[in-house]
N, C-alpha and C. Protein backbone atom coordinates (compact mmCIF):
# COMPACT_ATOMS: atom_id res chain seq x y z
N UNK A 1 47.35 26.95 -46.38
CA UNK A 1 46.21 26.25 -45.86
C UNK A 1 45.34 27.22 -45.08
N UNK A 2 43.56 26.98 -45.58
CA UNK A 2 43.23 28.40 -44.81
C UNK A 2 42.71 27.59 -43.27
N UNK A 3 42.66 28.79 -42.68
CA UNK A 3 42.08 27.76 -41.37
C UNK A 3 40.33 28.01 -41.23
N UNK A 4 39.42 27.08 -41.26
CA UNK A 4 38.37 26.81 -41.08
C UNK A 4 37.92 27.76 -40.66
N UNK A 5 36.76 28.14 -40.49
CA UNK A 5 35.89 28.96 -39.73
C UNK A 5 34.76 28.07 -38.46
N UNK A 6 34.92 28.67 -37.57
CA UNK A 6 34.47 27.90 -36.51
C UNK A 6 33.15 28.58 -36.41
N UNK A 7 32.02 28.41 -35.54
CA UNK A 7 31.02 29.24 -35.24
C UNK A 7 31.30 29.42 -33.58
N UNK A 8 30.98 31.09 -33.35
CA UNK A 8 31.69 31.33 -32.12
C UNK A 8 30.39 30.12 -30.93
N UNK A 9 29.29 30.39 -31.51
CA UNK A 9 27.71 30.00 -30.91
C UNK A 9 28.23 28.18 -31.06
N UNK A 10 28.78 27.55 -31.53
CA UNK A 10 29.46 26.06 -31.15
C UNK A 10 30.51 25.98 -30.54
N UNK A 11 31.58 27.10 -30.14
CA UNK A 11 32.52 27.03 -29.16
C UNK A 11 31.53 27.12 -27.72
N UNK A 12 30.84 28.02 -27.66
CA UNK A 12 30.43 28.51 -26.65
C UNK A 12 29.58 27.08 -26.37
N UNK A 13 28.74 26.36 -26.65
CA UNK A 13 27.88 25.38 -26.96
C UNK A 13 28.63 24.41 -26.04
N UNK A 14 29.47 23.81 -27.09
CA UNK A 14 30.29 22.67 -26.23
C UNK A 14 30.74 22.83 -25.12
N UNK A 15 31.65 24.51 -24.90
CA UNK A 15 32.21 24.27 -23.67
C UNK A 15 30.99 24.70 -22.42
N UNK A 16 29.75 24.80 -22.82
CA UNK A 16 28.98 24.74 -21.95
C UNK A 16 28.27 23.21 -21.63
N UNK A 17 28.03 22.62 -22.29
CA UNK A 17 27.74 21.12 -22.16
C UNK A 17 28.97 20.38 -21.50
N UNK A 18 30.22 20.62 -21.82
CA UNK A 18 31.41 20.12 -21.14
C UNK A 18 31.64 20.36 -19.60
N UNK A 19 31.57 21.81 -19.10
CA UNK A 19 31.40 22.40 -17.77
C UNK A 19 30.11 22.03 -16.99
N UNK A 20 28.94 21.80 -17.56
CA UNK A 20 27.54 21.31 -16.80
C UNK A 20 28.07 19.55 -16.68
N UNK A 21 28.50 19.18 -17.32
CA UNK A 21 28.95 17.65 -17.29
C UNK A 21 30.11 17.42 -16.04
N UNK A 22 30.91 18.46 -16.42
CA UNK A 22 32.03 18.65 -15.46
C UNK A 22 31.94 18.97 -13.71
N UNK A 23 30.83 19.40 -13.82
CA UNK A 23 30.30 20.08 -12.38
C UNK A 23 29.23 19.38 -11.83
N UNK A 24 28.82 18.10 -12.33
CA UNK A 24 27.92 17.36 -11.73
C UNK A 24 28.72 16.56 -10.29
N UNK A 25 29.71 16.35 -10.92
CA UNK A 25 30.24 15.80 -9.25
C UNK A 25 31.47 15.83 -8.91
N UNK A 26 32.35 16.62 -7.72
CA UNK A 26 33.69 16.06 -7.34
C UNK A 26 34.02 17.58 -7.47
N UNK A 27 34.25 18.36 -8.32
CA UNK A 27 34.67 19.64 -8.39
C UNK A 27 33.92 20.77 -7.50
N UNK A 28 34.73 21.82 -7.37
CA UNK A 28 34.31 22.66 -5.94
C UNK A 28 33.52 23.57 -6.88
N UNK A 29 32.55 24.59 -5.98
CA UNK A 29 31.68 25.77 -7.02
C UNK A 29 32.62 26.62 -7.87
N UNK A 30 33.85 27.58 -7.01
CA UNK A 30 34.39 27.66 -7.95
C UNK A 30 34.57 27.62 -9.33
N UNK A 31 35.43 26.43 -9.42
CA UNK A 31 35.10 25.77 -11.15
C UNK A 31 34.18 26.25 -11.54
N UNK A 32 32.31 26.05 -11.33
CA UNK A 32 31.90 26.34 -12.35
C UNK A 32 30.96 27.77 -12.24
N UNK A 33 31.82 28.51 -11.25
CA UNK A 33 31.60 29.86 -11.35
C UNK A 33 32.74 30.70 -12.59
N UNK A 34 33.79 30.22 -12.06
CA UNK A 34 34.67 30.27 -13.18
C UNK A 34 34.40 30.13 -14.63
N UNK A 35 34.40 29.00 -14.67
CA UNK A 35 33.87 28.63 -16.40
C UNK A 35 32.48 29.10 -17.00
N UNK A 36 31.42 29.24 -16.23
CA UNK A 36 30.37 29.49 -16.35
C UNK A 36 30.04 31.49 -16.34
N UNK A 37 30.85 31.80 -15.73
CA UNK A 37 31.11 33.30 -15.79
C UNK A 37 31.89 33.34 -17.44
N UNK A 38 33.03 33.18 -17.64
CA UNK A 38 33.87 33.33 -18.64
C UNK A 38 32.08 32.80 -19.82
N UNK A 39 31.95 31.76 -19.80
CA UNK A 39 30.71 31.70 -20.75
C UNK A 39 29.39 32.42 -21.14
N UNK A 40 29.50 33.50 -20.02
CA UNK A 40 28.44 34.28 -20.52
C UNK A 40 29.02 35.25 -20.73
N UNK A 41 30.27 35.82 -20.59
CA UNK A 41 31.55 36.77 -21.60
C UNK A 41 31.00 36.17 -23.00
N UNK A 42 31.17 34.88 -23.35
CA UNK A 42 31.43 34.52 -24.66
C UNK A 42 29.90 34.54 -25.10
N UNK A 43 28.84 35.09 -24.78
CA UNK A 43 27.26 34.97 -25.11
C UNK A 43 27.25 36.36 -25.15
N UNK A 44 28.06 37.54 -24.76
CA UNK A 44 28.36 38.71 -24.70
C UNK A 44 28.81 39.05 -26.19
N UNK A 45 29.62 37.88 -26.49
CA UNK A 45 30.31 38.32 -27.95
C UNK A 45 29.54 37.48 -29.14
N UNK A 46 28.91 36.69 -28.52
CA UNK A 46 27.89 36.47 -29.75
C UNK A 46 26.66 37.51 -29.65
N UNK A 47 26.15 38.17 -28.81
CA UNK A 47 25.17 39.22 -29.03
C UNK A 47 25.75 40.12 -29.53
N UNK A 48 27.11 40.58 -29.62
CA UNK A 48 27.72 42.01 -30.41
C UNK A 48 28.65 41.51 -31.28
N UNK A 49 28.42 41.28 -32.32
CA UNK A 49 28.79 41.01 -33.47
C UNK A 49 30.06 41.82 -34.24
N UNK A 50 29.98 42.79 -33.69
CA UNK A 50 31.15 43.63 -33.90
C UNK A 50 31.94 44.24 -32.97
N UNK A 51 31.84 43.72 -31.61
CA UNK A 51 32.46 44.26 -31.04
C UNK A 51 33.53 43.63 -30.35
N UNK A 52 35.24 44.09 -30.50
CA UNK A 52 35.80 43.43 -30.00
C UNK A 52 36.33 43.37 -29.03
N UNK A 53 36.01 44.17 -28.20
CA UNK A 53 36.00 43.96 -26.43
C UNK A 53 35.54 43.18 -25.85
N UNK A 54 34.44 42.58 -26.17
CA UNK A 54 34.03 40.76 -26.03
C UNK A 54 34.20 39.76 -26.58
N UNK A 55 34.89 39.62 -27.73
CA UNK A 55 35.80 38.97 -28.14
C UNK A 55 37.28 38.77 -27.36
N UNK A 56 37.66 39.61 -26.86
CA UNK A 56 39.05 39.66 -26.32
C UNK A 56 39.18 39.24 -24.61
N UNK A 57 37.61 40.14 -23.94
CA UNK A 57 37.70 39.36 -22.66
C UNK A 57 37.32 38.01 -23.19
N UNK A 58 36.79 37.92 -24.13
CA UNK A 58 36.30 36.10 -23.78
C UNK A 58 37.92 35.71 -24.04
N UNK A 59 38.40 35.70 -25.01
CA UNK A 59 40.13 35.19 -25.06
C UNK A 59 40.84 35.33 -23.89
N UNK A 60 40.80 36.20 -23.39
CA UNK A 60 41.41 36.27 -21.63
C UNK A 60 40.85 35.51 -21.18
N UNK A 61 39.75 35.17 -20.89
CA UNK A 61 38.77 34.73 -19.96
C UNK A 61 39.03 33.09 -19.95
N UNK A 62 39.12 32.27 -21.03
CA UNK A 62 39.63 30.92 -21.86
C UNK A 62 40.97 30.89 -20.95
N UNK A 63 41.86 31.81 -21.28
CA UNK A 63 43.00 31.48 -21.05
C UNK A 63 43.65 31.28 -19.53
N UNK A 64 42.48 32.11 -19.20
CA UNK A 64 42.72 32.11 -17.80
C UNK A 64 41.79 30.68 -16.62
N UNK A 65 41.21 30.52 -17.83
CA UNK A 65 39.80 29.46 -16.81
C UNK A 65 41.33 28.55 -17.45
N UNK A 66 41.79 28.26 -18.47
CA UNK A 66 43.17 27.18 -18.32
C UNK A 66 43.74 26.72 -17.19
N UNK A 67 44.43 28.10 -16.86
CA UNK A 67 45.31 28.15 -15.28
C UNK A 67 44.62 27.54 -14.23
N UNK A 68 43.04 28.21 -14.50
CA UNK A 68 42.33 27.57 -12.79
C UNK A 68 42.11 26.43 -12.60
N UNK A 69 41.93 25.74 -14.11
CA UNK A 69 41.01 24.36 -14.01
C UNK A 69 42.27 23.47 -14.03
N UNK A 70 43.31 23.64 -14.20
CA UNK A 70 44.59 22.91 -13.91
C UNK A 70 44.89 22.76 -12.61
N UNK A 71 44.53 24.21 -11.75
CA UNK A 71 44.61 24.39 -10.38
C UNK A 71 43.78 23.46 -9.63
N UNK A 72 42.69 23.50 -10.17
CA UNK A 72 41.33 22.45 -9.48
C UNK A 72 41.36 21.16 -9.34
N UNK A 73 42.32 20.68 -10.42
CA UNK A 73 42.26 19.53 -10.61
C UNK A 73 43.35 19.15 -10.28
N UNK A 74 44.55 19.87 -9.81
CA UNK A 74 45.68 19.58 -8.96
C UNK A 74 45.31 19.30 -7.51
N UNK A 75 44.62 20.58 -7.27
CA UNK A 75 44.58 20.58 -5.90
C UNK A 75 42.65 19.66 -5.53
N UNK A 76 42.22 19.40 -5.76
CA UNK A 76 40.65 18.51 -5.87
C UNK A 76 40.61 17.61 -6.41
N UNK A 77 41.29 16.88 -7.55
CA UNK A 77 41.14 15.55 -7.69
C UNK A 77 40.89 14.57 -6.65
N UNK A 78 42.90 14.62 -6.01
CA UNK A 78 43.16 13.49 -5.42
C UNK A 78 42.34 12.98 -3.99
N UNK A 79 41.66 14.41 -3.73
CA UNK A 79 40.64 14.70 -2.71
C UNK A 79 39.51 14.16 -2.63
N UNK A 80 38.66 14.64 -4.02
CA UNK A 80 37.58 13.77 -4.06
C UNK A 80 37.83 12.55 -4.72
N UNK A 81 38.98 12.39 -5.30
CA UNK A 81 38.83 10.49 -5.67
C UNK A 81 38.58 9.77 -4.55
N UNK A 82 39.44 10.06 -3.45
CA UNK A 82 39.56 9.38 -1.93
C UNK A 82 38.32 9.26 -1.57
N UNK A 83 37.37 10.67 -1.38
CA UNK A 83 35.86 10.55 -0.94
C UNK A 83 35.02 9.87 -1.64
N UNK A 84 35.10 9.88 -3.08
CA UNK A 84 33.90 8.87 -3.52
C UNK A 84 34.26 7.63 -4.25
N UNK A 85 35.51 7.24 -3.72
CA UNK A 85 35.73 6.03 -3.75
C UNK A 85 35.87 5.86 -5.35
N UNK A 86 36.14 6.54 -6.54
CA UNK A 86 36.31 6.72 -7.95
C UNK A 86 34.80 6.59 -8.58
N UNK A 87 33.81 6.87 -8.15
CA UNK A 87 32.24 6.62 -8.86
C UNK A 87 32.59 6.72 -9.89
N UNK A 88 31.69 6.43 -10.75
CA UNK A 88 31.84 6.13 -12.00
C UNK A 88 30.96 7.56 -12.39
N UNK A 89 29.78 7.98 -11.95
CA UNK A 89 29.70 9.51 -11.87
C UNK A 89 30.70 10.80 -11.73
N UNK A 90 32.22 10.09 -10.47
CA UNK A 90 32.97 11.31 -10.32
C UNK A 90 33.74 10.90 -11.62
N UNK A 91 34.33 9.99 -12.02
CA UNK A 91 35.12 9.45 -13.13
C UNK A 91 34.56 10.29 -14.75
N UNK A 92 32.73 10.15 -14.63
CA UNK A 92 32.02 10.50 -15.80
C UNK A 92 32.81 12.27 -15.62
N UNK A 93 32.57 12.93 -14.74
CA UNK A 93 32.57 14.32 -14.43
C UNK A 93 33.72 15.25 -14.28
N UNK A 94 34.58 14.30 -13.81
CA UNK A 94 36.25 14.64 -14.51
C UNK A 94 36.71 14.21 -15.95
N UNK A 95 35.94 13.40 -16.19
CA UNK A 95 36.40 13.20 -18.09
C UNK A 95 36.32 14.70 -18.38
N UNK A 96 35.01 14.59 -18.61
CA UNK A 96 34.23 15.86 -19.04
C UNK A 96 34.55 17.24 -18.91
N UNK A 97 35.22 17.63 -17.73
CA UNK A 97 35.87 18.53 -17.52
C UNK A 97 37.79 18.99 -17.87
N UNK A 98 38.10 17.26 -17.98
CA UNK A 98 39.42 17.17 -18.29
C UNK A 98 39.77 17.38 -19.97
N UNK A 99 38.39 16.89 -20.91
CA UNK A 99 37.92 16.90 -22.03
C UNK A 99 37.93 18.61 -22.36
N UNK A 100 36.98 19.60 -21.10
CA UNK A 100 36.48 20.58 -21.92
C UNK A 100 38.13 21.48 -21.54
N UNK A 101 39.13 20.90 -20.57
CA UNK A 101 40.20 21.43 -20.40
C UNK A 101 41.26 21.48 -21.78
N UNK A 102 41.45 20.19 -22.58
CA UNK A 102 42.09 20.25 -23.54
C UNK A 102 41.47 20.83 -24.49
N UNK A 103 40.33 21.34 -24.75
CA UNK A 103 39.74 21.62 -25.84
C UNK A 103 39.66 23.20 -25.73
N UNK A 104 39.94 23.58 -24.60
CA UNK A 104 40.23 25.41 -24.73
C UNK A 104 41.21 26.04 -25.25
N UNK A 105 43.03 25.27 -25.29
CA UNK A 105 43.68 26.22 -26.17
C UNK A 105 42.98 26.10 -27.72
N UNK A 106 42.32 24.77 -28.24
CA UNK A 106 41.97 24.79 -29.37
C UNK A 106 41.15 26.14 -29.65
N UNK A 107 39.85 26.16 -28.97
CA UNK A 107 38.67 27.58 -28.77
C UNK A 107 39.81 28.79 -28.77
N UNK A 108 40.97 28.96 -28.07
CA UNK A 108 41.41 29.79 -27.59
C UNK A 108 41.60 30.80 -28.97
N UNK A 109 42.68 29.08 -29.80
CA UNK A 109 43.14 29.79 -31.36
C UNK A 109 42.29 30.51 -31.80
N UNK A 110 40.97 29.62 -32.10
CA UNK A 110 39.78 30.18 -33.48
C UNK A 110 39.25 31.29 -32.37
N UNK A 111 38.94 31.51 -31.12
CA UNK A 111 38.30 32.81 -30.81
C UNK A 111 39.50 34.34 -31.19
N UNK A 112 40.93 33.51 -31.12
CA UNK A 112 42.10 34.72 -31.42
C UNK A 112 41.65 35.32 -33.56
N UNK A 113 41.32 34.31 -33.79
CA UNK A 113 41.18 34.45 -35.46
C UNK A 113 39.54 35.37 -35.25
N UNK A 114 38.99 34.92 -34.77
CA UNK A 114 37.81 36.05 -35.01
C UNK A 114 37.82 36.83 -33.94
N UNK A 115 38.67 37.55 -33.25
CA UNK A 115 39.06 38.67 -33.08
C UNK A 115 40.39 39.15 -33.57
N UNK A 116 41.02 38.71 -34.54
CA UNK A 116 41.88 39.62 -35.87
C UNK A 116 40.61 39.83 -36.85
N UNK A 117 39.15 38.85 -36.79
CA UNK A 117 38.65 39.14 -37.92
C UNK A 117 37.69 40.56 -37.72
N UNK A 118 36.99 40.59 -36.54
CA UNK A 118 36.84 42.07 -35.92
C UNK A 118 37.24 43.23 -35.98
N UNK A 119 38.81 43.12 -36.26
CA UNK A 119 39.66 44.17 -36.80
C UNK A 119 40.63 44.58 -35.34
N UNK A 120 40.57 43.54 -34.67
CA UNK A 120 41.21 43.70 -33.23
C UNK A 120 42.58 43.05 -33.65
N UNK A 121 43.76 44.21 -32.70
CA UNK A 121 45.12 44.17 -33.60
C UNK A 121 46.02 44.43 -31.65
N UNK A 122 46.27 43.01 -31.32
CA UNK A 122 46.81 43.08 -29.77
C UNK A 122 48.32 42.87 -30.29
N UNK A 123 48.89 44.26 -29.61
CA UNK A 123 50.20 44.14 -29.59
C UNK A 123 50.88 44.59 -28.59
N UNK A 124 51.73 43.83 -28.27
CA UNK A 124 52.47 43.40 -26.61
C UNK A 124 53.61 44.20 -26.77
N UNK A 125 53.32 45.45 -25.60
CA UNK A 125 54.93 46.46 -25.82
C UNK A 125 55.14 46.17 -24.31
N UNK A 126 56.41 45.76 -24.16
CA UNK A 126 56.96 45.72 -23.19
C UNK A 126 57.65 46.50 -22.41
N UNK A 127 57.66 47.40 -20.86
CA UNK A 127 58.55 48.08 -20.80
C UNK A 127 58.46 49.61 -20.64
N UNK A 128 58.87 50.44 -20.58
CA UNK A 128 58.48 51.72 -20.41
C UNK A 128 58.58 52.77 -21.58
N UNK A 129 57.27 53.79 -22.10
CA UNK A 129 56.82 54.30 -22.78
C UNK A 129 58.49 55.04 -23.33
N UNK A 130 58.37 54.76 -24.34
CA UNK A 130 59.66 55.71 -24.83
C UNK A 130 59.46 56.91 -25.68
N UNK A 131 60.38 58.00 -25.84
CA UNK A 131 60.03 58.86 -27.13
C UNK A 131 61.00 58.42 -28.20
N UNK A 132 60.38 58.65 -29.27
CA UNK A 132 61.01 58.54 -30.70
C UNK A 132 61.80 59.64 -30.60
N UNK A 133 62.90 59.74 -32.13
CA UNK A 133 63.57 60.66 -32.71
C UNK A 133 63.14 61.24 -34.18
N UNK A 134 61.87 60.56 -33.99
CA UNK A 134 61.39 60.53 -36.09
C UNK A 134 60.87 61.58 -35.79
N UNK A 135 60.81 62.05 -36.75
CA UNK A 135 60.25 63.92 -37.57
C UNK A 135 60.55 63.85 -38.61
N UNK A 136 59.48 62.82 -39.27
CA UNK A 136 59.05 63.17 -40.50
C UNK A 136 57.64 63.38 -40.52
N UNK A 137 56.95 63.24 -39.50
CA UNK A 137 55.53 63.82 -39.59
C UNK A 137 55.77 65.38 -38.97
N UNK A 138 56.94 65.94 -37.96
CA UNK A 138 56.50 67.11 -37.28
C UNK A 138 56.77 68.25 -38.63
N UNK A 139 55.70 68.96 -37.87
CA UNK A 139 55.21 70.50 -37.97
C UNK A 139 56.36 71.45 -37.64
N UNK A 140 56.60 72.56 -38.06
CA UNK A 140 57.66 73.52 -37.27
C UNK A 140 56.37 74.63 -37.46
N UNK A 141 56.49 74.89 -36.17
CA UNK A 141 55.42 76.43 -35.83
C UNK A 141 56.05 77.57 -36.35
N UNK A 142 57.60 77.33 -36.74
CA UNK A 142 58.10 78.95 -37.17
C UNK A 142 57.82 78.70 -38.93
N UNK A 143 57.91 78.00 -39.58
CA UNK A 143 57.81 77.92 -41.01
C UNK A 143 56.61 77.41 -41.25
N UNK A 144 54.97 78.38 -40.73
CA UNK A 144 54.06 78.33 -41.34
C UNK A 144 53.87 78.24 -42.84
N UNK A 145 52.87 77.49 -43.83
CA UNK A 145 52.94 78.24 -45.14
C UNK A 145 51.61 78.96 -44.63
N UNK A 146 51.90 79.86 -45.60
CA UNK A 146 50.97 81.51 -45.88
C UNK A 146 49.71 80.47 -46.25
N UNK A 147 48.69 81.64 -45.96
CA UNK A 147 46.97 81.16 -45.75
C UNK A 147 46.80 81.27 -47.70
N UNK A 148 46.27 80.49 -48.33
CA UNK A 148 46.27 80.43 -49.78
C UNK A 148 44.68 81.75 -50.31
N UNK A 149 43.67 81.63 -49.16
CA UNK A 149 42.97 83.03 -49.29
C UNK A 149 42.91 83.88 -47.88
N UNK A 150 43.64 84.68 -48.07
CA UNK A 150 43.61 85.65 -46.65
C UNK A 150 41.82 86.24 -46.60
N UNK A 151 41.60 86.72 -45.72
CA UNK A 151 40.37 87.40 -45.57
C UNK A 151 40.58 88.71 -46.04
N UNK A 152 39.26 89.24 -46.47
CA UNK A 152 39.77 90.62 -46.97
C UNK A 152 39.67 91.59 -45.45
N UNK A 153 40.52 92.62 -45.44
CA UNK A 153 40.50 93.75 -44.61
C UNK A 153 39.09 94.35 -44.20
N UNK A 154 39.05 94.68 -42.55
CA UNK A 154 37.95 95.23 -42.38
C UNK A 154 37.95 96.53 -42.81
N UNK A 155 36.91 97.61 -43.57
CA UNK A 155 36.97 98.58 -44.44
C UNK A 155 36.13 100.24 -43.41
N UNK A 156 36.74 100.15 -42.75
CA UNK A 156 35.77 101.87 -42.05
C UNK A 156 35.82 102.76 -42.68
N UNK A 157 34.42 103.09 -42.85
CA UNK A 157 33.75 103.93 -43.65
C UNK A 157 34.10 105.60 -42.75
């Protein structure tokens, strides 16, 4: 089954309409310094088309606005529910944000697929740099082969 192709310019889209929705009421600046920073990472990687260093912070960047906005909404919900009495504005504005929360590991996948499609190849070594024992690529400096045209001799007249 192949997996779809997403457009990076409609990830970025939604989760910007989701976070402006999200930040109208109840949530601290934070949040949408957070999310709103990470989103112009991802306007970074739609202006460079080939480059996958903005592709990859934006994948960090997703993964990490995860952690915070879980944080926010642990620690700020129960806070501002109390203060505004559940408005139907703070209610509208935590959907919206609780919405653009589940919908980032989804972004997370398809932004990971178009940065394998970039040619970006993340691999996780754990641990401290080791040396090999392979020598089948080394060289031995004592068993040069001979130069196939030597130079000819300088000739004094």
């Amino acid at each position: 089954m192949e997996i779809p192709a997403i457009n990076l310019k409609a990830i970025i889209l939604v989760h910007w309409l989701l976070t402006l929705w999200g930040c109208m009421n109840g949530l601290p600046d934070s949040f949408a310094w957070g999310n709103f920073s990470v989103l112009a990472v991802g306007l970074w990687a739609v202006g460079q088309r080939d480059s996958v260093d903005a592709v990859l912070m934006l994948l960090i960047g997703l993964s990490l606005t995860i952690l915070t906005d879980i944080v926010h909404f642990g620690v700020y919900y129960p806070l501002m529910e109390s203060l505004t009495n559940s408005s139907d504005a703070f209610r509208f504005s935590a959907s919206m944000a609780i919405l653009s929360l589940l919908l980032k590991p989804v972004s997370c996948f398809f932004v990971y697929q178009m940065y394998r499609e970039r040619g970006g190849d993340y691999n996780l070594h754990f641990g401290f740099p080791s040396v090999t024992r392979d020598r089948t690529t080394y060289d031995s400096l004592d068993h040069q082969p001979p130069a196939a045209d030597p130079a000819p001799p300088f000739n004094q007249a």
